[in-house]
C-alpha atoms as a PDB file:
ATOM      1  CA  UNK A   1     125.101 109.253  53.680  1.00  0.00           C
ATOM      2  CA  UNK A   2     122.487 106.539  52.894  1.00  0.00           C
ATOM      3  CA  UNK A   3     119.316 106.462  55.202  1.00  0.00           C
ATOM      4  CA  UNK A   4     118.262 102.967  55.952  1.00  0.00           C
ATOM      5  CA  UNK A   5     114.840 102.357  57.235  1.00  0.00           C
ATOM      6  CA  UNK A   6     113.926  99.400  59.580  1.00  0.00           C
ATOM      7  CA  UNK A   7     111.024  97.842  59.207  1.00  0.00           C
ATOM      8  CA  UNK A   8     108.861  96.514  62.606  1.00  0.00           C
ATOM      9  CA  UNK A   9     108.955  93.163  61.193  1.00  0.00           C
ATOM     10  CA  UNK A  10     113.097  93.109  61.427  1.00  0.00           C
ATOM     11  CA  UNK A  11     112.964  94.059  65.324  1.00  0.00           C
ATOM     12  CA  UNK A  12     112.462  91.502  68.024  1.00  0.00           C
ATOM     13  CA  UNK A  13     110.558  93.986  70.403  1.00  0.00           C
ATOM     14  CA  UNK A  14     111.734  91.436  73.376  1.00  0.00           C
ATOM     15  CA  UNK A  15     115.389  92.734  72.854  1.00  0.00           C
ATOM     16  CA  UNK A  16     117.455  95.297  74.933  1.00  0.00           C
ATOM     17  CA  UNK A  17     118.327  97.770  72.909  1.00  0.00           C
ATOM     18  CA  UNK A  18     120.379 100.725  74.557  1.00  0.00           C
ATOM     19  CA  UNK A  19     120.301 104.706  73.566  1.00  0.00           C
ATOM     20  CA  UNK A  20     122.724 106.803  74.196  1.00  0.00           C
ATOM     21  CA  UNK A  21     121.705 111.006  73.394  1.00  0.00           C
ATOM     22  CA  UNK A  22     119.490 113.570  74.329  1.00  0.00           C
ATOM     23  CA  UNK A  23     115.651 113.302  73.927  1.00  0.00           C
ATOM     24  CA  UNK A  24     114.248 116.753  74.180  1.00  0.00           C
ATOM     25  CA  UNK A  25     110.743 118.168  74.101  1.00  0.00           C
ATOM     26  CA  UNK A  26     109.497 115.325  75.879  1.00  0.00           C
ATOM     27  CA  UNK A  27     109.252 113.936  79.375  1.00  0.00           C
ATOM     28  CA  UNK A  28     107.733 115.290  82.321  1.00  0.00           C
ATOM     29  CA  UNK A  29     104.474 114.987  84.052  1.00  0.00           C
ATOM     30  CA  UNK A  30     104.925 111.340  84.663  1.00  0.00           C
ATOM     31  CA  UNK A  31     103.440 109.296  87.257  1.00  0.00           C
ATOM     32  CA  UNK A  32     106.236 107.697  88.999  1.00  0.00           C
ATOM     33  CA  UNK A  33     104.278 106.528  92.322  1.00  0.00           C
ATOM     34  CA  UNK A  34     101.072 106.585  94.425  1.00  0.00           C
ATOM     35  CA  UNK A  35     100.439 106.114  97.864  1.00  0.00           C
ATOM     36  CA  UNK A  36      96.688 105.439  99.250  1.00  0.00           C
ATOM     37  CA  UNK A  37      95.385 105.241 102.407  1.00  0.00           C
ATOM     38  CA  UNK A  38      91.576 104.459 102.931  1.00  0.00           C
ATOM     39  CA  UNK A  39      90.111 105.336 106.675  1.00  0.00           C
ATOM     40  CA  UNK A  40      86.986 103.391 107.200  1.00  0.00           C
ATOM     41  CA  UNK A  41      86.612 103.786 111.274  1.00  0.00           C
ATOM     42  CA  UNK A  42      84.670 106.675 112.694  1.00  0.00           C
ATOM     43  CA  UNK A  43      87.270 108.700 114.202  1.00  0.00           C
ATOM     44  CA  UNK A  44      84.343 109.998 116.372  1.00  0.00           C
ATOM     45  CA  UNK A  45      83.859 113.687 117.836  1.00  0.00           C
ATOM     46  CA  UNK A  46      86.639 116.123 117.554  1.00  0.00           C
ATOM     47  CA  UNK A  47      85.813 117.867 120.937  1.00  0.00           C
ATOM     48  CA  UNK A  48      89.418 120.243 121.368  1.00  0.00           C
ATOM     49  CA  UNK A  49      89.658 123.433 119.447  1.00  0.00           C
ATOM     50  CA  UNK A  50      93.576 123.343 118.340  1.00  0.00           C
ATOM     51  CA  UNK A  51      94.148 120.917 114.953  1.00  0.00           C
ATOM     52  CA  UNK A  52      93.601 117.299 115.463  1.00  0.00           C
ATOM     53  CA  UNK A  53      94.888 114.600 112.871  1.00  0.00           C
ATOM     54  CA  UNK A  54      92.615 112.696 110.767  1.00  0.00           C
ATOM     55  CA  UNK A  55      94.543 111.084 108.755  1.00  0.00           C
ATOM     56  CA  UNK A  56      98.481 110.508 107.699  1.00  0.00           C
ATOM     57  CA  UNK A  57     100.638 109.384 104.875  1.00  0.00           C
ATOM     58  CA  UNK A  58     104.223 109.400 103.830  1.00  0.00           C
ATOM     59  CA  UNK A  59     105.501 109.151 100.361  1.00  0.00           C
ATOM     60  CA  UNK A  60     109.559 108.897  99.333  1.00  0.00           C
ATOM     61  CA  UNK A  61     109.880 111.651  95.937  1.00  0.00           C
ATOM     62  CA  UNK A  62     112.826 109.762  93.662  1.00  0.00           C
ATOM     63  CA  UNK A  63     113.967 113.786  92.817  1.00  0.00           C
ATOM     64  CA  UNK A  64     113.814 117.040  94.166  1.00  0.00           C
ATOM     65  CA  UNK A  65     111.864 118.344  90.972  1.00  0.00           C
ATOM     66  CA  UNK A  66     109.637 116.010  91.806  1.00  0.00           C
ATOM     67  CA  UNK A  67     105.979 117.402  92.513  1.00  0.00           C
ATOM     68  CA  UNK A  68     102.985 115.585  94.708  1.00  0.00           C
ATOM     69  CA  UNK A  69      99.575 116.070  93.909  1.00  0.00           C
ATOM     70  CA  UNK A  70      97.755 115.425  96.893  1.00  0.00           C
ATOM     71  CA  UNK A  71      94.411 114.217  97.081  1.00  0.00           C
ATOM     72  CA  UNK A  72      91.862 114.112  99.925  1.00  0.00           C
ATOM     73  CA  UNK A  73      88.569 114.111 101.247  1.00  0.00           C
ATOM     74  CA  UNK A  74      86.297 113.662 104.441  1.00  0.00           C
ATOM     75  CA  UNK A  75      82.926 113.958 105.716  1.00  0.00           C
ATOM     76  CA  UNK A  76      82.431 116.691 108.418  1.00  0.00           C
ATOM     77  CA  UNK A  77      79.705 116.771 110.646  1.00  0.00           C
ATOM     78  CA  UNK A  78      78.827 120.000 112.225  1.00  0.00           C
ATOM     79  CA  UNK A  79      75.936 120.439 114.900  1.00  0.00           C
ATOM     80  CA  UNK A  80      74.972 123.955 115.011  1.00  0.00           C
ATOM     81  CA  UNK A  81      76.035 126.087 117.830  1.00  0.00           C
ATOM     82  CA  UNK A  82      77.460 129.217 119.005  1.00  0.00           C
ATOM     83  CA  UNK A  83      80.932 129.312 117.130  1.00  0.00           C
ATOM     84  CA  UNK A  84      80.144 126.468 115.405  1.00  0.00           C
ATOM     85  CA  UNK A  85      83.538 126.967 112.853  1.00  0.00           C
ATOM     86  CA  UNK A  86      85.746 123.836 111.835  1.00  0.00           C
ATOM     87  CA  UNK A  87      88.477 123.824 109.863  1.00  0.00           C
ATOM     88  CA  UNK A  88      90.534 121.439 107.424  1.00  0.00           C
ATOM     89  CA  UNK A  89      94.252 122.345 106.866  1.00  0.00           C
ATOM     90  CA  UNK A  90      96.807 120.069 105.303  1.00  0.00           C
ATOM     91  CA  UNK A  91     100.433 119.808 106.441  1.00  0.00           C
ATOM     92  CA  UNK A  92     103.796 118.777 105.114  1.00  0.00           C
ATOM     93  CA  UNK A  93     104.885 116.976 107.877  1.00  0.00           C
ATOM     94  CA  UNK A  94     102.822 116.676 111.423  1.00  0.00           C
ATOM     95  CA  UNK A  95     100.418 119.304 113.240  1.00  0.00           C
ATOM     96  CA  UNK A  96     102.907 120.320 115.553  1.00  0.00           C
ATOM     97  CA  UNK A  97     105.990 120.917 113.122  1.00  0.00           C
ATOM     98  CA  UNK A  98     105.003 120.787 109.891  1.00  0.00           C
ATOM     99  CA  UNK A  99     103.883 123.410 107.079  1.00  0.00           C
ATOM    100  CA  UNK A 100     100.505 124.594 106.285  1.00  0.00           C
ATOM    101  CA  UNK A 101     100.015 124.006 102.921  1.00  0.00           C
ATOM    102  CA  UNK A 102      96.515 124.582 102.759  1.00  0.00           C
ATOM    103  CA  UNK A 103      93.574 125.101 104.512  1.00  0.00           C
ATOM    104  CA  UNK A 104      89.370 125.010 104.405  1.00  0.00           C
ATOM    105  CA  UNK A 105      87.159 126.891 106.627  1.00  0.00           C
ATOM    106  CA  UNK A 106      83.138 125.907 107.215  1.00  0.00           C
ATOM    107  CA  UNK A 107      81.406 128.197 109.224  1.00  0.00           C
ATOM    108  CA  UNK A 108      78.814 126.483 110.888  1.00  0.00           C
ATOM    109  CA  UNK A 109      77.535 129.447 112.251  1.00  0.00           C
ATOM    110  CA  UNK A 110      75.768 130.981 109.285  1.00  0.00           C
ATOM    111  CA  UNK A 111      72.969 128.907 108.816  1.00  0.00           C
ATOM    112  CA  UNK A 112      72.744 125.976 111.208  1.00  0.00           C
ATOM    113  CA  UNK A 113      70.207 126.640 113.779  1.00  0.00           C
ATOM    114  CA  UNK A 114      71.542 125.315 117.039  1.00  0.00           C
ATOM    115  CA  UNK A 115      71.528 121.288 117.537  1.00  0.00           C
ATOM    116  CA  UNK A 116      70.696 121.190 113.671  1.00  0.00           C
ATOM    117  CA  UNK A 117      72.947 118.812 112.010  1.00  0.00           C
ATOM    118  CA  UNK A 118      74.471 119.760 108.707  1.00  0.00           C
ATOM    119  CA  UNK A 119      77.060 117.214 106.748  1.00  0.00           C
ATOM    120  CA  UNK A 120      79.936 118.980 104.310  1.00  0.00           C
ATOM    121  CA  UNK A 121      82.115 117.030 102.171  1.00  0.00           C
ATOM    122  CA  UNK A 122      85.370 118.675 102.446  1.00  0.00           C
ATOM    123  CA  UNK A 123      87.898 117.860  99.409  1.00  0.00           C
ATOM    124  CA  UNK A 124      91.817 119.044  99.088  1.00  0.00           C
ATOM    125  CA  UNK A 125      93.249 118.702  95.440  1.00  0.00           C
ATOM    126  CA  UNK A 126      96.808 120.642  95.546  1.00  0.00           C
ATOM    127  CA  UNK A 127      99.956 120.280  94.549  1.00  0.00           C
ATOM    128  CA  UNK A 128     103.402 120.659  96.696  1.00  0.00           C
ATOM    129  CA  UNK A 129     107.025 120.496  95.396  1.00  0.00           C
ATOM    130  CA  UNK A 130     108.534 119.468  99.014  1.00  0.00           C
ATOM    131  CA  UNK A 131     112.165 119.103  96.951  1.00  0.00           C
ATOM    132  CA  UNK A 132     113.562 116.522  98.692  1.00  0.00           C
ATOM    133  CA  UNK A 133     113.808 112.743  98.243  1.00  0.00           C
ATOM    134  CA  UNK A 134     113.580 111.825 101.692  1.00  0.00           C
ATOM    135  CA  UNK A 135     110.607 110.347 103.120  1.00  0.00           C
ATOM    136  CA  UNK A 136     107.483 113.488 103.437  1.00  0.00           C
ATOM    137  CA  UNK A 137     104.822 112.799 105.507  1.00  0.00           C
ATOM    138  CA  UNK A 138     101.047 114.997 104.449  1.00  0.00           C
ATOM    139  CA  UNK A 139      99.133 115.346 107.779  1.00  0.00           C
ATOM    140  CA  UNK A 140      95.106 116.302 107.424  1.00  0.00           C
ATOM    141  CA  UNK A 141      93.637 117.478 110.165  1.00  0.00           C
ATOM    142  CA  UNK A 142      90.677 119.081 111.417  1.00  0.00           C
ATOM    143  CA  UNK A 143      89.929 121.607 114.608  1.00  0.00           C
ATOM    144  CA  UNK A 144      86.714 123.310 115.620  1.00  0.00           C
ATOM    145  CA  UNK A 145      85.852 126.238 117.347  1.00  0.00           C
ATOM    146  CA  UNK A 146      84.424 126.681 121.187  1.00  0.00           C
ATOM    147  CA  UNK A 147      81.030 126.110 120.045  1.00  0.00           C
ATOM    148  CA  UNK A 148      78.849 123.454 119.188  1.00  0.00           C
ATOM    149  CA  UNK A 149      79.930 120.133 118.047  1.00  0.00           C
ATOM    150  CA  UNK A 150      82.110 118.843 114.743  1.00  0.00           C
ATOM    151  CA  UNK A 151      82.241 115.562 114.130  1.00  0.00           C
ATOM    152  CA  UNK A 152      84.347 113.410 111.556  1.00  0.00           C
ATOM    153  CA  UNK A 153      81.943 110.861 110.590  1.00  0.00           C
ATOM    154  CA  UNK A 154      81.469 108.082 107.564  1.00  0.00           C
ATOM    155  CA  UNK A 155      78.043 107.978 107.293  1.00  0.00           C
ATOM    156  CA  UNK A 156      78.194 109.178 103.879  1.00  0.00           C
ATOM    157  CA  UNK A 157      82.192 108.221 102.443  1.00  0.00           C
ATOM    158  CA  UNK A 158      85.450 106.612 103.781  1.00  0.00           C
ATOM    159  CA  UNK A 159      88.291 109.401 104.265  1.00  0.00           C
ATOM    160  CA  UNK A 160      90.811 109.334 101.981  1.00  0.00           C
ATOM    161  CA  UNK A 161      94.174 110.110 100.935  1.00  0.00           C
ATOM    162  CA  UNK A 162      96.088 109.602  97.812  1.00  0.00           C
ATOM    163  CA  UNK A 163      99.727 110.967  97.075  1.00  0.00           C
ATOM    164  CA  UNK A 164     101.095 110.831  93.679  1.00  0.00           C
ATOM    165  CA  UNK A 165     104.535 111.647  92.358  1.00  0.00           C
ATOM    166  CA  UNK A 166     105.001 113.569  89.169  1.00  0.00           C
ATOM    167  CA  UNK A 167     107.921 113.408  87.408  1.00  0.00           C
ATOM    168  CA  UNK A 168     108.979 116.787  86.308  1.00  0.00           C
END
């Protein structure tokens, strides 16, 4: 059987041309979507101990294989106390029903002499494969422990959040 090359020049590149086969060894690790929300309000003094949201976005996956990579970051500000601990935990869905998908711990006790002021930029970079393609809502949150005071300030940075979908 004779080969025939086409040449560039003998394609209009505006057409529709349709393929019908198998591609294989390629694909995956697209970007099919992101979502981004930017917080620039103080959200003020987080003053219970149990996790409190800071922030919340949803994202729709168009296939079960697909996998988020999930983006975040906020400035914490801790004055130091007794039991001066916050934490940072990210959730697949809200607080009070979701998953814990992962989770930062500052211990404000170790070197903050009490009603010194320390700031700590606190950054999540993970990726979940919630295997669905309904609607999944990430949750951020933030609780402190029964000493001094943790605050979510933007003195120094806006909180944000960025979901993106990877094809897989």
């Amino acid at each position: 059987m004779a080969l025939s090359k086409i040449q560039a020049e003998s394609m209009n590149l505006a057409d529709t041309y349709a393929f019908s086969g198998t591609v294989s060894g390629a694909g995956g690790g697209k970007v099919l979507q992101m979502q981004t929300l930017n917080e620039t309000a103080d959200s003020g003094t987080i003053t219970a101990s149990g996790n409190q949201t800071l922030m919340s976005l949803a994202i729709t996956p168009s296939a079960t294989t697909s996998k988020i990579l999930i983006l975040s970051q906020a400035v914490i500000e801790i004055v130091g106390g007794s039991n001066a601990i916050c934490s940072a935990t990210m959730f697949r869905g809200s607080v009070a029903s979701g998953t814990e998908i992962s989770a930062f711990v500052y211990d404000g006790t170790a070197g903050i002499a009490s009603g010194n002021t320390h700031y700590n930029t606190v950054n999540h970079c993970l990726v979940d494969a919630p295997s669905t393609t309904s609607a999944t809502t990430y949750t951020y949150a933030f609780a402190r422990g029964s000493g001094g005071t943790t605050s979510i300030r933007n003195s120094f940075g806006n909180r944000t959040m960025t979901l993106i979908e990877i094809g897989a």
